[in-house]
PDB file of N, CA and C in Angstrom:
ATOM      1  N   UNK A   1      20.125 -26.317 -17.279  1.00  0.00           N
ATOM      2  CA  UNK A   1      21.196 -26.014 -16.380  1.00  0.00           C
ATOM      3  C   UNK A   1      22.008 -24.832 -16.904  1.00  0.00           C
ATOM      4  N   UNK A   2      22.020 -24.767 -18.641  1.00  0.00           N
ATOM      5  CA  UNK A   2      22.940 -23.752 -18.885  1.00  0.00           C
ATOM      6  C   UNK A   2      22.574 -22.220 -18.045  1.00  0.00           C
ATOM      7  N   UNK A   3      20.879 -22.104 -17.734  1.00  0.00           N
ATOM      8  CA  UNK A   3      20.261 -20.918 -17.801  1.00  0.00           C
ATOM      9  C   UNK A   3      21.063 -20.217 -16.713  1.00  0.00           C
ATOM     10  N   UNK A   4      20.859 -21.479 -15.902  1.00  0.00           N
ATOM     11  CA  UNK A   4      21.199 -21.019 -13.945  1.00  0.00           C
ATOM     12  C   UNK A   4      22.585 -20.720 -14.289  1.00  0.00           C
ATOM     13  N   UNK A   5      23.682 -21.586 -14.742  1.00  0.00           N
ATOM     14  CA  UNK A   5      25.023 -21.174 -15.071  1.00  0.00           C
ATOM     15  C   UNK A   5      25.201 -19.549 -15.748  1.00  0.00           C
ATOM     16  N   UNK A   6      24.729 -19.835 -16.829  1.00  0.00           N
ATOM     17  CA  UNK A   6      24.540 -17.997 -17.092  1.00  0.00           C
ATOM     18  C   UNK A   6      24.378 -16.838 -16.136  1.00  0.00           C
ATOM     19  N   UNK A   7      23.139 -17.012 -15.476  1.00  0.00           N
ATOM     20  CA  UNK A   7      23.189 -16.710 -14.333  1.00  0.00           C
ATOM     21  C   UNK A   7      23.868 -16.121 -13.529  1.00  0.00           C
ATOM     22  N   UNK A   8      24.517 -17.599 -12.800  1.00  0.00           N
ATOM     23  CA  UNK A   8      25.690 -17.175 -12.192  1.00  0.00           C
ATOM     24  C   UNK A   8      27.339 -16.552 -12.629  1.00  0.00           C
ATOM     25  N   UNK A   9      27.077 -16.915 -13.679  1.00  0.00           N
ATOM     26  CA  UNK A   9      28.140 -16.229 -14.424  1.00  0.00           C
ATOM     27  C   UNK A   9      27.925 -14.737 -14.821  1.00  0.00           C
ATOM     28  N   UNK A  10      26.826 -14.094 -14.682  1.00  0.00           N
ATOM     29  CA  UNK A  10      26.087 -12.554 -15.088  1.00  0.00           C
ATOM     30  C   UNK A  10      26.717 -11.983 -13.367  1.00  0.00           C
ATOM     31  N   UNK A  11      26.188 -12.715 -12.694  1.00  0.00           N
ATOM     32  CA  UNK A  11      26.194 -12.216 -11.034  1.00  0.00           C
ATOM     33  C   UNK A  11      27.981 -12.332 -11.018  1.00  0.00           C
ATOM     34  N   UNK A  12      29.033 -13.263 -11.361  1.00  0.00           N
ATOM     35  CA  UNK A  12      30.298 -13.055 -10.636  1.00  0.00           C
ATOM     36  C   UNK A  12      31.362 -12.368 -11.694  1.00  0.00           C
ATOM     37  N   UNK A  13      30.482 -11.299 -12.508  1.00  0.00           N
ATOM     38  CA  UNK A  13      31.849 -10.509 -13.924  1.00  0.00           C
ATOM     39  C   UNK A  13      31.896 -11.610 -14.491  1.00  0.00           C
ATOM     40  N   UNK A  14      31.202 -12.717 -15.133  1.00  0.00           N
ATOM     41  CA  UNK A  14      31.642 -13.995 -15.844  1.00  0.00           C
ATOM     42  C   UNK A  14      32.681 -14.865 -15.495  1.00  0.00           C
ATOM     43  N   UNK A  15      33.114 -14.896 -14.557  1.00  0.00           N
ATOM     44  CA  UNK A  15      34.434 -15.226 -14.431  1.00  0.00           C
ATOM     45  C   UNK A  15      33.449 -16.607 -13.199  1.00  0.00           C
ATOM     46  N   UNK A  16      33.212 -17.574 -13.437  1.00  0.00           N
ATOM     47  CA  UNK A  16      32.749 -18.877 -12.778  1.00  0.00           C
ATOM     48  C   UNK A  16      33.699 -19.469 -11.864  1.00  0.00           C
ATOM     49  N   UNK A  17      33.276 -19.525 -10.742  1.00  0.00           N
ATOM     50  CA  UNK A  17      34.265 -20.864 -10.041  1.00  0.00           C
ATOM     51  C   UNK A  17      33.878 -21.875  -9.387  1.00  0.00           C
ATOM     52  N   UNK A  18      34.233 -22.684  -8.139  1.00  0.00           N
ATOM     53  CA  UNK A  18      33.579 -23.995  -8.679  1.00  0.00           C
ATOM     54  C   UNK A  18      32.012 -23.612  -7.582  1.00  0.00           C
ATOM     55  N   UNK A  19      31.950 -22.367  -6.773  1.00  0.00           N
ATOM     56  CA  UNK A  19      31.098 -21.909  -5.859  1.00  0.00           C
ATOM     57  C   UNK A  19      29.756 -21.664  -6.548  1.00  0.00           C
ATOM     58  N   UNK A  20      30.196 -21.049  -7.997  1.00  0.00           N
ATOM     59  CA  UNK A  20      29.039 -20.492  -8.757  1.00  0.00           C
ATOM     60  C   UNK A  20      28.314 -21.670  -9.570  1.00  0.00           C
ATOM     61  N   UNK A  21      29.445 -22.619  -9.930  1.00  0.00           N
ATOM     62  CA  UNK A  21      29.122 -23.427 -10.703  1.00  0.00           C
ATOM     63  C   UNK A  21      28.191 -24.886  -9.705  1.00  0.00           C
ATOM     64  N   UNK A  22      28.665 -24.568  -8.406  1.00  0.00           N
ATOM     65  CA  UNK A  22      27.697 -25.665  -7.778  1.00  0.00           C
ATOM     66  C   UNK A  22      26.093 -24.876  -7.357  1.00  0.00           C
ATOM     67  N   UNK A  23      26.416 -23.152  -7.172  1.00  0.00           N
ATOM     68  CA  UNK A  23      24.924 -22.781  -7.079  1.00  0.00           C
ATOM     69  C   UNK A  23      24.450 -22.825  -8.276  1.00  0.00           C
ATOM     70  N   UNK A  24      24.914 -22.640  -9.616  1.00  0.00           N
ATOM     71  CA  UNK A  24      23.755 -23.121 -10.965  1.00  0.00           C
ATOM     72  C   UNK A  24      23.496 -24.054 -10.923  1.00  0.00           C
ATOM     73  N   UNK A  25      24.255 -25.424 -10.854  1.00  0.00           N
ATOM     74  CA  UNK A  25      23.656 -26.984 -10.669  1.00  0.00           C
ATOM     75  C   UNK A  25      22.748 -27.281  -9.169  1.00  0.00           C
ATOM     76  N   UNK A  26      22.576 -26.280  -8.448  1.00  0.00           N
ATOM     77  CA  UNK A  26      21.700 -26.465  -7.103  1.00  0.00           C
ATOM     78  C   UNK A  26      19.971 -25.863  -7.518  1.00  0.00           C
ATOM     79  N   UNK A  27      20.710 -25.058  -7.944  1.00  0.00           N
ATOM     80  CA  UNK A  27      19.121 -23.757  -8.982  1.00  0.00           C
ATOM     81  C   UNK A  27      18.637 -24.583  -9.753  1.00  0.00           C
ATOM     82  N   UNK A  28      19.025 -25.357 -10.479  1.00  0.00           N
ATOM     83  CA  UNK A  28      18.537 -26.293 -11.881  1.00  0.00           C
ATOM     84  C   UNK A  28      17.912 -27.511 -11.471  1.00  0.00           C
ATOM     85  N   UNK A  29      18.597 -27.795 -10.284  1.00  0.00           N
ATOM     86  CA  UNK A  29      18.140 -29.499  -9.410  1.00  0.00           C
ATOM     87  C   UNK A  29      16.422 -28.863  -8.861  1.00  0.00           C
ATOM     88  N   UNK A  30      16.618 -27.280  -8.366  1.00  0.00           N
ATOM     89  CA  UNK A  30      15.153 -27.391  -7.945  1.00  0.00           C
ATOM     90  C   UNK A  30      14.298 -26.823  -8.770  1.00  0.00           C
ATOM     91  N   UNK A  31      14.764 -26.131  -9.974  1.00  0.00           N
ATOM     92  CA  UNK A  31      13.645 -25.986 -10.674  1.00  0.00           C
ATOM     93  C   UNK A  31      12.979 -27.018 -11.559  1.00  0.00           C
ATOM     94  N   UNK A  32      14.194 -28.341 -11.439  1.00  0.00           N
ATOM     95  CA  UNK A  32      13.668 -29.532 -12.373  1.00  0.00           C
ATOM     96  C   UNK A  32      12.622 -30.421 -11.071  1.00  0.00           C
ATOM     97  N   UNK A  33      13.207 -29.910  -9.650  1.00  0.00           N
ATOM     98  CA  UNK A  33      11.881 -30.353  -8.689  1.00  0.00           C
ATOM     99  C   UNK A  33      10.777 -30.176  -9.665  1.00  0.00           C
ATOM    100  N   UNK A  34      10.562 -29.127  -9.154  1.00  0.00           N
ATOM    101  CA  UNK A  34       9.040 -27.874  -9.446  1.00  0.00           C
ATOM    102  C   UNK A  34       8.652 -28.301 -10.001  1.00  0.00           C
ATOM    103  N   UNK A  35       9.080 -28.305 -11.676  1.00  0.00           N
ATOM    104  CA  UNK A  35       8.433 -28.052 -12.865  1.00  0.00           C
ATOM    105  C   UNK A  35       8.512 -29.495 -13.093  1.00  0.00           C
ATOM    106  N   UNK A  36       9.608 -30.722 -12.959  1.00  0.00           N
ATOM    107  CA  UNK A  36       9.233 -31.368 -14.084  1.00  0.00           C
ATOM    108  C   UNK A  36       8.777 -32.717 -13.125  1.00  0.00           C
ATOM    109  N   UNK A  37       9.707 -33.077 -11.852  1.00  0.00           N
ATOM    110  CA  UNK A  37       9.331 -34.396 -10.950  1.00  0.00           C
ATOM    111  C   UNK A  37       7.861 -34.121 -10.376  1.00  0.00           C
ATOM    112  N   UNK A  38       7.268 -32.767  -9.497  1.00  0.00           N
ATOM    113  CA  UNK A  38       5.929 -32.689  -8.857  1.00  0.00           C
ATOM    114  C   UNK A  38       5.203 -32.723  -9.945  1.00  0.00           C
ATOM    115  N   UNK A  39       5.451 -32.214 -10.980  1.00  0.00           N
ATOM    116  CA  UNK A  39       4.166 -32.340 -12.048  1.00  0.00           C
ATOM    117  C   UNK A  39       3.899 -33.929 -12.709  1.00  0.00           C
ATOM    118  N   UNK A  40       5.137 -34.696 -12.077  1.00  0.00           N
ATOM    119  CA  UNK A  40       4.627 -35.580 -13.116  1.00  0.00           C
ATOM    120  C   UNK A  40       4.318 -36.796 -11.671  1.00  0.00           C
ATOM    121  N   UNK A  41       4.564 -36.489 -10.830  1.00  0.00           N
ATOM    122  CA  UNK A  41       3.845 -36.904  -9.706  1.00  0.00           C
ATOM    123  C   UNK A  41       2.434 -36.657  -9.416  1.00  0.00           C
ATOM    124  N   UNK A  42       1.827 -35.808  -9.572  1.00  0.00           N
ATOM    125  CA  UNK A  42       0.958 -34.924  -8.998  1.00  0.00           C
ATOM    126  C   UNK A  42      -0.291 -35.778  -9.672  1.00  0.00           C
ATOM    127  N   UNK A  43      -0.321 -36.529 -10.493  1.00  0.00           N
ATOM    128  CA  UNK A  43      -1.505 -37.318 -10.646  1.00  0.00           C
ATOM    129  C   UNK A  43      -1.769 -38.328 -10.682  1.00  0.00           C
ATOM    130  N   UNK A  44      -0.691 -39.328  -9.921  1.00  0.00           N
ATOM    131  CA  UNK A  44      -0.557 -40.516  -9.761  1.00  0.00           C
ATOM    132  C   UNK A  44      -1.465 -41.354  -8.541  1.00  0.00           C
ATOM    133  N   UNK A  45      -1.737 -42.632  -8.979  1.00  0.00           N
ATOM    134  CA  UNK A  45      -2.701 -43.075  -7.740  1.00  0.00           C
ATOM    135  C   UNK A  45      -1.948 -43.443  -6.527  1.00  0.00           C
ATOM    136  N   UNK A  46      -2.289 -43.501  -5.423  1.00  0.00           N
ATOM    137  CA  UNK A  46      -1.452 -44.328  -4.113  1.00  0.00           C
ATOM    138  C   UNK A  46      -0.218 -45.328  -4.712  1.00  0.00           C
ATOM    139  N   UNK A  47      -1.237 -46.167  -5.531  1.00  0.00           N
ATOM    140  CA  UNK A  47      -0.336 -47.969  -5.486  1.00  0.00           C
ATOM    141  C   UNK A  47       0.749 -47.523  -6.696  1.00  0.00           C
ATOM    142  N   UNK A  48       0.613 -46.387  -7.559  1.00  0.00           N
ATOM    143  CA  UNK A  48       1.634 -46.018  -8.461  1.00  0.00           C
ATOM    144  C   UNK A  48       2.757 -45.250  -7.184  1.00  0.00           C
ATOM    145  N   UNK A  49       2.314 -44.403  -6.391  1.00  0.00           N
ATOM    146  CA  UNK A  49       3.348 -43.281  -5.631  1.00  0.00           C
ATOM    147  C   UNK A  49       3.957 -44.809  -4.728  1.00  0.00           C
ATOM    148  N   UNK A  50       3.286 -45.866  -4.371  1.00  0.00           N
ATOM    149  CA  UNK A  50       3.823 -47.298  -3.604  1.00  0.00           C
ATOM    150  C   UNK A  50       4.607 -47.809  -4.099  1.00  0.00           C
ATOM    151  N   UNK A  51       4.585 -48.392  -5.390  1.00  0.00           N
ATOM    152  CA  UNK A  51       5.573 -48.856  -6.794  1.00  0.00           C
ATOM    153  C   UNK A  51       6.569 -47.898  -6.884  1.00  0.00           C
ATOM    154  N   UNK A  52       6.717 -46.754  -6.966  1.00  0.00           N
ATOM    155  CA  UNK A  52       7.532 -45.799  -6.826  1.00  0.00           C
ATOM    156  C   UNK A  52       8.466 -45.757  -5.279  1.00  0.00           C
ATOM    157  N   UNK A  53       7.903 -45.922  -4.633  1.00  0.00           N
ATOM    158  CA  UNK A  53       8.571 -45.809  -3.419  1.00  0.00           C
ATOM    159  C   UNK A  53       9.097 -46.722  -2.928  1.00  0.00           C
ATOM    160  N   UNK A  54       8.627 -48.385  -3.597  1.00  0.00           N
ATOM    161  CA  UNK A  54       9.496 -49.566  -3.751  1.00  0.00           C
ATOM    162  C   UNK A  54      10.742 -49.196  -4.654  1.00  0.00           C
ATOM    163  N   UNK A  55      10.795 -49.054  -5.366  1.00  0.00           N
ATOM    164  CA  UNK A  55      11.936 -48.156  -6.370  1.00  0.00           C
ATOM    165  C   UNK A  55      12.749 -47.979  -5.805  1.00  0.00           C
ATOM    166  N   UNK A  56      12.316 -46.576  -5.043  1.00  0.00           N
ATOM    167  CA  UNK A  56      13.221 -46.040  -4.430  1.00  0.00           C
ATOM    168  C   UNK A  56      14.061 -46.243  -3.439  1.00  0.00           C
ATOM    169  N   UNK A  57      13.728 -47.214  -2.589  1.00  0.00           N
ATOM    170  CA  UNK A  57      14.183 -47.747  -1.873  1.00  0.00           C
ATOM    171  C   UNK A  57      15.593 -47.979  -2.290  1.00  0.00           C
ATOM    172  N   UNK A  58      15.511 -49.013  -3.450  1.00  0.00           N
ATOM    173  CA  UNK A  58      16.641 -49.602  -3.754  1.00  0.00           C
ATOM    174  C   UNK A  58      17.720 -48.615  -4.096  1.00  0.00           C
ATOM    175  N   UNK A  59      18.788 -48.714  -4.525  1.00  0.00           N
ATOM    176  CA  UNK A  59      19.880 -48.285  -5.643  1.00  0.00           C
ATOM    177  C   UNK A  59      20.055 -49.226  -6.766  1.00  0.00           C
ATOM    178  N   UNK A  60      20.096 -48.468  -7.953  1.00  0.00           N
ATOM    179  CA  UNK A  60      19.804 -48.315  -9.093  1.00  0.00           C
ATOM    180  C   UNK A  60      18.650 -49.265  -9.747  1.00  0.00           C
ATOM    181  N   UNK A  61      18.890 -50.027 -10.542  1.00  0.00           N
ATOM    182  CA  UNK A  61      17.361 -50.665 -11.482  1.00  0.00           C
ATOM    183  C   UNK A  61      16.628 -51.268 -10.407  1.00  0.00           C
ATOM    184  N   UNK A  62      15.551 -51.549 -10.761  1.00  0.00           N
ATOM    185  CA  UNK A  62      15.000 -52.571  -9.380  1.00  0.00           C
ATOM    186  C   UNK A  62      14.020 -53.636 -10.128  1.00  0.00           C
ATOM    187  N   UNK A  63      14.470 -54.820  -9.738  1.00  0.00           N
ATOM    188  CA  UNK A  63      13.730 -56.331 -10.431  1.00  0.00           C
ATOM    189  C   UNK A  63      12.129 -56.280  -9.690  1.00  0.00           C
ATOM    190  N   UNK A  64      11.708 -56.963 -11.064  1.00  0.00           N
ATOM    191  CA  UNK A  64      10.152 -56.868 -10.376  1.00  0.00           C
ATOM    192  C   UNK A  64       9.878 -57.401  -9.126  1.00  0.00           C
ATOM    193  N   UNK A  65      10.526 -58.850  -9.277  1.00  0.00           N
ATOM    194  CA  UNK A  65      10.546 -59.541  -7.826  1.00  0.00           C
ATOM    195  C   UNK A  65      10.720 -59.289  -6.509  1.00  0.00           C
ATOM    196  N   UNK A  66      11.943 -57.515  -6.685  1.00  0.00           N
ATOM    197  CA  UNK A  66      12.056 -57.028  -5.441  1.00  0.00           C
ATOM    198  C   UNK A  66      10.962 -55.886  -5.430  1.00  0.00           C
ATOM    199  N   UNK A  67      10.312 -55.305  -6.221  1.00  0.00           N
ATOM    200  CA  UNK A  67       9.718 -54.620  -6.169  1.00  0.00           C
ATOM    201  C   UNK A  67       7.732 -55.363  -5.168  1.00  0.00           C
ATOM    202  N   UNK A  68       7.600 -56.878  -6.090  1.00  0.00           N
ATOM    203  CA  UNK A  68       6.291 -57.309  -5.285  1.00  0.00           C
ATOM    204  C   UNK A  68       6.416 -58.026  -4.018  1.00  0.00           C
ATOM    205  N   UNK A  69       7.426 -57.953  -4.030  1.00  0.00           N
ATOM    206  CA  UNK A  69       8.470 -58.612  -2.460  1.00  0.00           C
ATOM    207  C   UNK A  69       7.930 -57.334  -1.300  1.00  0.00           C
ATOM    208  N   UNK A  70       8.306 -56.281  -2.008  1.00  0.00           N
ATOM    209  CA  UNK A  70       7.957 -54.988  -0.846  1.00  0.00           C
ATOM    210  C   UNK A  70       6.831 -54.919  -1.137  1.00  0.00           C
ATOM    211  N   UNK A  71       5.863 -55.058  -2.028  1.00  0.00           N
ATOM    212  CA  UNK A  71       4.655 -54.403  -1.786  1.00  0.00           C
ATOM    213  C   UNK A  71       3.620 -55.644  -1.401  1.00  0.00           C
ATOM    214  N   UNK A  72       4.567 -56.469  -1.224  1.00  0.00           N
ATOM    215  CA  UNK A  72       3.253 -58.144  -1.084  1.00  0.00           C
ATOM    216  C   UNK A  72       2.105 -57.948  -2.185  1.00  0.00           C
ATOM    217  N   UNK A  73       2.800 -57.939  -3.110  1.00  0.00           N
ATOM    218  CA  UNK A  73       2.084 -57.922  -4.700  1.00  0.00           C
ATOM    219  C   UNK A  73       2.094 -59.160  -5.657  1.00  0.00           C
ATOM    220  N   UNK A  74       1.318 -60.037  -6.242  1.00  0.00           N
ATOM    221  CA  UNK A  74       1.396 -60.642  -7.322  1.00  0.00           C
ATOM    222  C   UNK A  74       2.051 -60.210  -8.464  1.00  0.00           C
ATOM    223  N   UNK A  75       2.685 -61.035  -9.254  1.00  0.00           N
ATOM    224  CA  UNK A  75       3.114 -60.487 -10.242  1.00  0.00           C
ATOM    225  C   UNK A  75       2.640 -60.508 -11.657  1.00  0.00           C
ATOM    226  N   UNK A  76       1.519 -60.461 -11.400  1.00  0.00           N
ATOM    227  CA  UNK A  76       0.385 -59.716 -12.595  1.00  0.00           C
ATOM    228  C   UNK A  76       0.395 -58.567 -11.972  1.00  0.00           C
ATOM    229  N   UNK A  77       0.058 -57.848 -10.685  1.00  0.00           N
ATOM    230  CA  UNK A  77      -0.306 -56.728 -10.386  1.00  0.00           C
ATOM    231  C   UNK A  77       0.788 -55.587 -10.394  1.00  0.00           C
ATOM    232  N   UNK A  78       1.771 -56.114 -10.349  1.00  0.00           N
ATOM    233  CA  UNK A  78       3.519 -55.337 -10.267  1.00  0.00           C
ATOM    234  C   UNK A  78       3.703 -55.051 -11.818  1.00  0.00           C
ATOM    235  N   UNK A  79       3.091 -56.137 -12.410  1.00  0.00           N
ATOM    236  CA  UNK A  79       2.990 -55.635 -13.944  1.00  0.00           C
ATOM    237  C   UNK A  79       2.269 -54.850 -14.678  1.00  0.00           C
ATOM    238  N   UNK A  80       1.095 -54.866 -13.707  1.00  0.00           N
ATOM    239  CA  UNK A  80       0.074 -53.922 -14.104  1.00  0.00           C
ATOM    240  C   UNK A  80       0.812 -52.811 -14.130  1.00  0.00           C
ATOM    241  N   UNK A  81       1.251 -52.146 -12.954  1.00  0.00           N
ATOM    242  CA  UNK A  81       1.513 -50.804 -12.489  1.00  0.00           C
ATOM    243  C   UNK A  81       3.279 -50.525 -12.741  1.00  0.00           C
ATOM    244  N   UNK A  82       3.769 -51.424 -13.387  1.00  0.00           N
ATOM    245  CA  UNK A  82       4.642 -51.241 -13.747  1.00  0.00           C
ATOM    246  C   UNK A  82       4.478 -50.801 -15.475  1.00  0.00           C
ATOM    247  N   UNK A  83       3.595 -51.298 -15.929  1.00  0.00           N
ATOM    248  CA  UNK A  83       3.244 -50.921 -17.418  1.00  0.00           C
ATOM    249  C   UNK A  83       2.695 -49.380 -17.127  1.00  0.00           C
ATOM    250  N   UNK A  84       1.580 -49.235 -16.428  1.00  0.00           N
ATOM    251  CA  UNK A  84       1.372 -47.856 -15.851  1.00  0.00           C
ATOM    252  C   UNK A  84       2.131 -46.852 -16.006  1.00  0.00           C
ATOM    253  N   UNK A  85       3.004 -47.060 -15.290  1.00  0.00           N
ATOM    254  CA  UNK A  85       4.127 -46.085 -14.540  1.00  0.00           C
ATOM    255  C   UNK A  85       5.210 -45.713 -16.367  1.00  0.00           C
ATOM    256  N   UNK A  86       5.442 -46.699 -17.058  1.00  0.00           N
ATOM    257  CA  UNK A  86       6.219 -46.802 -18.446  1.00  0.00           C
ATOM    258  C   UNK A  86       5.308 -45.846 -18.928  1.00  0.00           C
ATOM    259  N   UNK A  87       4.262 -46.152 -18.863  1.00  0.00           N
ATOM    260  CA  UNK A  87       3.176 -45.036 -20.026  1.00  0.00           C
ATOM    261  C   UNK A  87       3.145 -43.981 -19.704  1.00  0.00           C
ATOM    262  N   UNK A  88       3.433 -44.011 -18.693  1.00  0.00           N
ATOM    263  CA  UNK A  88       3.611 -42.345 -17.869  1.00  0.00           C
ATOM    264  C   UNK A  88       5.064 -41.945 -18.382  1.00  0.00           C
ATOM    265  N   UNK A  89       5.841 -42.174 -18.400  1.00  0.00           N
ATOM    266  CA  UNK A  89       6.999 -42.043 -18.834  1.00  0.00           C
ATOM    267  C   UNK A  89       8.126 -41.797 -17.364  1.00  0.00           C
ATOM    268  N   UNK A  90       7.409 -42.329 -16.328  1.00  0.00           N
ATOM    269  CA  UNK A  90       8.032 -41.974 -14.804  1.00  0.00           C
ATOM    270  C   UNK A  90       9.237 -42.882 -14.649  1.00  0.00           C
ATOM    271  N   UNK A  91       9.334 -44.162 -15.478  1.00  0.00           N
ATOM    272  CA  UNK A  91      10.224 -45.486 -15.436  1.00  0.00           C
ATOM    273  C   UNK A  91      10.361 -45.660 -16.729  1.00  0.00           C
ATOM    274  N   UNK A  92      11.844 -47.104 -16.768  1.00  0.00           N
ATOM    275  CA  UNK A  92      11.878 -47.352 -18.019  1.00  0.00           C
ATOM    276  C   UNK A  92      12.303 -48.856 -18.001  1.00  0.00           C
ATOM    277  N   UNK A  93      12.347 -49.010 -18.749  1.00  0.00           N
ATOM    278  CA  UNK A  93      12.807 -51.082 -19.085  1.00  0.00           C
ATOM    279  C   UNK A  93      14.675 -50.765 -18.774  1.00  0.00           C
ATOM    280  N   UNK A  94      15.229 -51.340 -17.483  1.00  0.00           N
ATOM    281  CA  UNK A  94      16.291 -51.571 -17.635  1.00  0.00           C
ATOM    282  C   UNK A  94      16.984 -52.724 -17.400  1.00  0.00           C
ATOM    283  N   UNK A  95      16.627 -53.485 -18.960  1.00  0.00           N
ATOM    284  CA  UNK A  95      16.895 -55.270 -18.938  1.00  0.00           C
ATOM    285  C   UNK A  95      16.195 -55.602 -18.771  1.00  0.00           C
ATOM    286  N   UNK A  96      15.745 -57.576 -18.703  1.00  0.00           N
ATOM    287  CA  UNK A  96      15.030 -58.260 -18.802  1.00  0.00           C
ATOM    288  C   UNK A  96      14.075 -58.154 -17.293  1.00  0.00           C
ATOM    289  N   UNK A  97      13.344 -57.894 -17.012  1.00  0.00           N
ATOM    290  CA  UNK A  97      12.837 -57.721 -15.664  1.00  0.00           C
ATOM    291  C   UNK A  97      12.789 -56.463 -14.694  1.00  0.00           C
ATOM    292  N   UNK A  98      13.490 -55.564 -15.007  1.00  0.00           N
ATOM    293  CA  UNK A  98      14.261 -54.890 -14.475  1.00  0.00           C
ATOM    294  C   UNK A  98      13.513 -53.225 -14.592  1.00  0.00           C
ATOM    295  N   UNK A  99      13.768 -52.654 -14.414  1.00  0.00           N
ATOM    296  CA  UNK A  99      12.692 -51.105 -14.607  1.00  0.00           C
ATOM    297  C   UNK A  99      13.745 -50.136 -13.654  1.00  0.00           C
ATOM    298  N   UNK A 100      14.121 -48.864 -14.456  1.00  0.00           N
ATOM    299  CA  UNK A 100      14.836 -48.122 -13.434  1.00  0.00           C
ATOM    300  C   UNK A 100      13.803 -46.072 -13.460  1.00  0.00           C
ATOM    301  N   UNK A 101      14.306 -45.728 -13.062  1.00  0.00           N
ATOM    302  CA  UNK A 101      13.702 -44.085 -13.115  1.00  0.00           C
ATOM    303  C   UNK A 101      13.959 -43.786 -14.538  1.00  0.00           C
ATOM    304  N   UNK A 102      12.736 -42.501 -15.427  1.00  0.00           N
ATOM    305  CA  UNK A 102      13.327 -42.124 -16.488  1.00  0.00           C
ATOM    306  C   UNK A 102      13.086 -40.774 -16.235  1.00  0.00           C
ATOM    307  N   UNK A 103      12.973 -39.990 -15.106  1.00  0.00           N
ATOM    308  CA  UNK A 103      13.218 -38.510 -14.527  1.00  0.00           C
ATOM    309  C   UNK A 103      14.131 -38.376 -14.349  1.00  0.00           C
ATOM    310  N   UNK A 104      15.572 -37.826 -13.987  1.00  0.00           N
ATOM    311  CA  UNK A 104      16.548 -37.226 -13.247  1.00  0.00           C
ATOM    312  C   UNK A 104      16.203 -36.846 -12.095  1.00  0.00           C
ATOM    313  N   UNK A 105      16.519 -37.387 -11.069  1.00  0.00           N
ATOM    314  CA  UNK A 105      16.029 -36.864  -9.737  1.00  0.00           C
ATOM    315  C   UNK A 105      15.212 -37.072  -9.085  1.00  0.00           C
ATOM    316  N   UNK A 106      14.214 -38.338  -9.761  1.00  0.00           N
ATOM    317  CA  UNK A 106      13.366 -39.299  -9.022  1.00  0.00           C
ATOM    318  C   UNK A 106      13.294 -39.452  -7.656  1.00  0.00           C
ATOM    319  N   UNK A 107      14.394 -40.380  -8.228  1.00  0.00           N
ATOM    320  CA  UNK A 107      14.901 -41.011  -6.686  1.00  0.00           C
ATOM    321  C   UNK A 107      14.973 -40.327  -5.617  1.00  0.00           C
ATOM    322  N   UNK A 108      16.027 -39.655  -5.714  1.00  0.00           N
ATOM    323  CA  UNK A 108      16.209 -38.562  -4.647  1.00  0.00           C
ATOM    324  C   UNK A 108      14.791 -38.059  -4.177  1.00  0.00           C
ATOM    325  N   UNK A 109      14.473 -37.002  -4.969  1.00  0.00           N
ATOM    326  CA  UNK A 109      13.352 -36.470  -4.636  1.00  0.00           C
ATOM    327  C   UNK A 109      12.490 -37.452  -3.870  1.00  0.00           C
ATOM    328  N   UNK A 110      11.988 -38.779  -4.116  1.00  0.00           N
ATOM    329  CA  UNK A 110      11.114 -39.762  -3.539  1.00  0.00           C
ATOM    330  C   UNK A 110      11.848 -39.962  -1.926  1.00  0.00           C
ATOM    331  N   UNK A 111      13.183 -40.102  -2.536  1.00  0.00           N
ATOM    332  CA  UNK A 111      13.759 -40.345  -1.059  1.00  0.00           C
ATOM    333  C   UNK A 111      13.741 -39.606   0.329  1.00  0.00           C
ATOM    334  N   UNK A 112      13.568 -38.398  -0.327  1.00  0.00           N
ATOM    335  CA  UNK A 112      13.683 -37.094   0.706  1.00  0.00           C
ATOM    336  C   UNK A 112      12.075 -36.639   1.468  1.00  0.00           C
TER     337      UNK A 112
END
């Protein structure tokens, strides 16, 4: 984020306000699209981008239970692809059951 801030701070005589400072944090949201959410999407199977999109659904962590609830999944199989998805580094353990995003901008991005 600093880069885009620089940036915009090169383009307005250095002098930042809150106009410049929301187009560097707008520049940074899509180059962390690009580069870091599609790439780490981009090789995932269906039932992982499905597990994901159960996720997303929710706001914030999401319990396994609601997660095989939406996908009419067993919960060996929610575990499967929930271990999956950890090794990927796309999710993370938040609490006993529980799994939230470990991208910035997951969500969103999934949502949109």
């Amino acid at each position: 984020m600093g880069y885009y801030l620089w940036l915009e701070a090169d383009k307005a005589g250095w002098k930042l306000d809150q106009t410049n400072v929301q187009r560097g944090i707008a520049a940074a949201q899509r180059r962390n699209t690009l580069v870091v959410v599609e790439s780490a999407l981009s090789d995932i199977s269906d039932r992982d981008r499905e597990f994901l999109d159960a996720m997303a659904a929710q706001d914030g962590p999401s319990a396994a239970g609601q997660i095989g609830a939406i996908l009419k999944a067993k919960p060996n199989v929610v575990s499967k692809y929930r271990n999956r998805l950890i090794d990927a580094g796309l999710i993370e353990s938040a609490g006993y059951g529980k799994v939230d995003f470990a991208i910035p901008g997951l969500r969103r991005y999934l949502r949109e």
